[in-house]
Protein backbone atom coordinates (compact mmCIF):
# COMPACT_ATOMS: atom_id res chain seq x y z
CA UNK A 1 0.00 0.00 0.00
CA UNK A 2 1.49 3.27 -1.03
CA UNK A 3 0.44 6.57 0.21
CA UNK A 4 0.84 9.61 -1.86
CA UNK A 5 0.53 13.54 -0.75
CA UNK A 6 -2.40 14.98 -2.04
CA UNK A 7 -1.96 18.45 -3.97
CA UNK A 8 -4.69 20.91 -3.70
CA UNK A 9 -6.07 23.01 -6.16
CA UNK A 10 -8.06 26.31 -5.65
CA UNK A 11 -10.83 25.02 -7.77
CA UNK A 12 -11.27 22.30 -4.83
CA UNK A 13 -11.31 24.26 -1.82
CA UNK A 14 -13.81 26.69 -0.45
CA UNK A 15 -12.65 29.97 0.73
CA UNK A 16 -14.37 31.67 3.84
CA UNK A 17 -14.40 35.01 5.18
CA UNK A 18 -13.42 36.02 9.12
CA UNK A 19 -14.15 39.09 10.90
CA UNK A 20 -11.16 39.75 13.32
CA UNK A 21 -11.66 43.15 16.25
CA UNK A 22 -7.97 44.44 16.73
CA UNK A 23 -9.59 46.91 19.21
CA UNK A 24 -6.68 46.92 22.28
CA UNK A 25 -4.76 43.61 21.06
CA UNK A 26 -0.82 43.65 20.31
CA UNK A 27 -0.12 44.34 16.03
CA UNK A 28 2.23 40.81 15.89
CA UNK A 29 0.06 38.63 17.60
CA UNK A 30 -2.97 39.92 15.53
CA UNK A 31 -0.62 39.98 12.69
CA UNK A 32 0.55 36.77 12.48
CA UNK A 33 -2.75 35.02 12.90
CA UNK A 34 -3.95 37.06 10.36
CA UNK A 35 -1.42 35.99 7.91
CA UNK A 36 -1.85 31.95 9.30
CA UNK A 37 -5.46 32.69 8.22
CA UNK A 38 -4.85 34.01 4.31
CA UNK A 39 -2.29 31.43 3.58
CA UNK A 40 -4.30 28.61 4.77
CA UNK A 41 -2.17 26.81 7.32
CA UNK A 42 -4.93 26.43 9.44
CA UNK A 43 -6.61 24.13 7.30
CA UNK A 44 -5.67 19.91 6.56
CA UNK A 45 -5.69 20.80 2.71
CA UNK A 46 -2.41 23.11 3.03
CA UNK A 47 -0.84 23.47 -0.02
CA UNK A 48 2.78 25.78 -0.04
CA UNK A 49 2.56 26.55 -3.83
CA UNK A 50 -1.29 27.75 -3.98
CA UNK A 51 -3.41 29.94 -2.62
CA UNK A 52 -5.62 27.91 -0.58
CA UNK A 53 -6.23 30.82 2.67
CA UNK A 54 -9.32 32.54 3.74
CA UNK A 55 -10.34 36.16 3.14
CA UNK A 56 -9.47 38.66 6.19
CA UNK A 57 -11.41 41.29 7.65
CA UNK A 58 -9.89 43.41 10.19
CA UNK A 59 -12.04 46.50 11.82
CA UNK A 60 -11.00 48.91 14.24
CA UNK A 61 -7.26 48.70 13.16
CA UNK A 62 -6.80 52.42 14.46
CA UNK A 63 -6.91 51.10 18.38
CA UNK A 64 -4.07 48.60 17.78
CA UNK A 65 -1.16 48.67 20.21
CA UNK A 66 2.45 47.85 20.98
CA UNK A 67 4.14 46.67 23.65
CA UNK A 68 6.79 48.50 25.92
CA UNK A 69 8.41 51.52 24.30
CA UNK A 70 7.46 50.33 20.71
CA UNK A 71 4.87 52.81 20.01
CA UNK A 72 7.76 55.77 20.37
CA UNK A 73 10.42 53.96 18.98
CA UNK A 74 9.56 52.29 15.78
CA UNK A 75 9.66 53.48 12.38
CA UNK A 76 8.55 52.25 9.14
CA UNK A 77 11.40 53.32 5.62
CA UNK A 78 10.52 53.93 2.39
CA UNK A 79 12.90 54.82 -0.70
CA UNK A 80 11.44 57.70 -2.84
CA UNK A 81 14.40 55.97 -5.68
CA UNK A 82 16.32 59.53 -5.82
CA UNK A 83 19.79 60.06 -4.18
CA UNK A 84 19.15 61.48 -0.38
CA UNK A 85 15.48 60.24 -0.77
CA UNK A 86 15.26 58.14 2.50
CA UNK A 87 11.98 59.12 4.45
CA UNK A 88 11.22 57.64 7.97
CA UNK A 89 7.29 57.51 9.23
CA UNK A 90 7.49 56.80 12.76
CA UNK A 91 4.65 54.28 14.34
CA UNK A 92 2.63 56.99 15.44
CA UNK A 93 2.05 59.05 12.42
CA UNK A 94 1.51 56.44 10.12
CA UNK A 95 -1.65 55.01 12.54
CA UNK A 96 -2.96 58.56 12.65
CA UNK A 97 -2.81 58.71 9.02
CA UNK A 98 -3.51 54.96 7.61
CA UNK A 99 -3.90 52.69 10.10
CA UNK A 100 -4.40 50.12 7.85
CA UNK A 101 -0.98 50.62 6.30
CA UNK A 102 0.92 49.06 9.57
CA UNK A 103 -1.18 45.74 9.58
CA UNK A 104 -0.61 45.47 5.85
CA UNK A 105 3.12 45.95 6.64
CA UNK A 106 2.99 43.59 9.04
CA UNK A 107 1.43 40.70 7.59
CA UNK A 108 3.05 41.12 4.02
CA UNK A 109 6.20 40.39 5.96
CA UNK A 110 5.15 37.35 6.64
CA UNK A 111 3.74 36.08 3.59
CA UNK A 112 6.02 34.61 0.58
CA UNK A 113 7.58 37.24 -1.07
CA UNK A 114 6.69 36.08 -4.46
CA UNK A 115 4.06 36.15 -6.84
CA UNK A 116 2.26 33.96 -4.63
CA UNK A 117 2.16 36.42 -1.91
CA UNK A 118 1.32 39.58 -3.65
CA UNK A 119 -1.84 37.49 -4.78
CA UNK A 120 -2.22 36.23 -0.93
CA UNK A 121 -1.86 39.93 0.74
CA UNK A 122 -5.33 41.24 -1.70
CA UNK A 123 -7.43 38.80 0.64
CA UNK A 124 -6.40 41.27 3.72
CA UNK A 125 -9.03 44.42 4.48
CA UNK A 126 -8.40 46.82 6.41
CA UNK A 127 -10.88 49.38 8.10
CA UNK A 128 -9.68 51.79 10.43
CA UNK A 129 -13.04 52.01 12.19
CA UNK A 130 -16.16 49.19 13.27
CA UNK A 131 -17.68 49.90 9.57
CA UNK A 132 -16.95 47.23 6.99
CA UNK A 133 -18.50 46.70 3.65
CA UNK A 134 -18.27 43.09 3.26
CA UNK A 135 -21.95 42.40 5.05
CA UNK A 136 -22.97 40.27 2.08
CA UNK A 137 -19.86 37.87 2.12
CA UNK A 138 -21.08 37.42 6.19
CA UNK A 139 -18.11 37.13 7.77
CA UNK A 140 -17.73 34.82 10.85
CA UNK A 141 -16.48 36.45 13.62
CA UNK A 142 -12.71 34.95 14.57
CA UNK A 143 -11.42 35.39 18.12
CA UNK A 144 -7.99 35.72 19.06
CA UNK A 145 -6.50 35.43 22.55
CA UNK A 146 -4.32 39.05 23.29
């Protein structure tokens, strides 16, 4: 009796939507469920070379926080691609302005950095508020431990 691995296909699997509150939880732990969650590692079916996750739906990203001296301390770089063009955001800027930027940040990290993931990270929303439009997909509330 041989046993064989059995490769998953998108067409087979059925892709659901969860509702996660960040509302006062830490950004990694949040974050890294988050990205468990869109590549599908939570599921028996796993596959590593398809896209197999659920769709994320995170509300009230604006009241996320950070441990210890984080908040003050860290800072987010972008490239601007001319000579001396270096800009800095610190933490809390960047929430005042998009909050949804620093999950996205987060959990892009920690997705492939391939093809694969830059078709993984457009399951992730991101609403700075309670307010979501995705009523009709009825998301199932997901609860994660802070």
């Amino acid at each position: 009796m041989e046993k064989t691995t059995r490769f998953f296909r998108q067409s087979d699997i059925t892709q659901k939507w969860h509702l996660i509150d960040a509302s006062g939880k830490t950004l990694g732990r949040v974050a890294t469920e988050v990205a468990r969650l869109i590549r599908g590692k939570h599921k028996p079916e796993f596959t590593p070379n398809a896209d197999l996750g659920d769709f994320v739906v995170v509300v009230n990203a604006a009241k996320v926080k950070l441990t210890g001296k984080r908040a003050e301390l860290k800072q987010y770089f972008r490239y601007t691609g001319y000579p001396g063009g270096a800009i800095f955001d610190r933490f809390q800027d960047v929430v005042k302005k998009n909050p949804g930027r620093v999950f996205e940040h987060a959990v892009k990290g920690m997705l492939p950095h391939n093809k694969l993931g830059r078709q993984m990270i457009k399951k992730l929303k991101v609403y700075a508020g309670a307010e979501h439009p995705h009523a009709a997909q009825q998301p199932a509330a997901y609860k994660i431990k802070n």
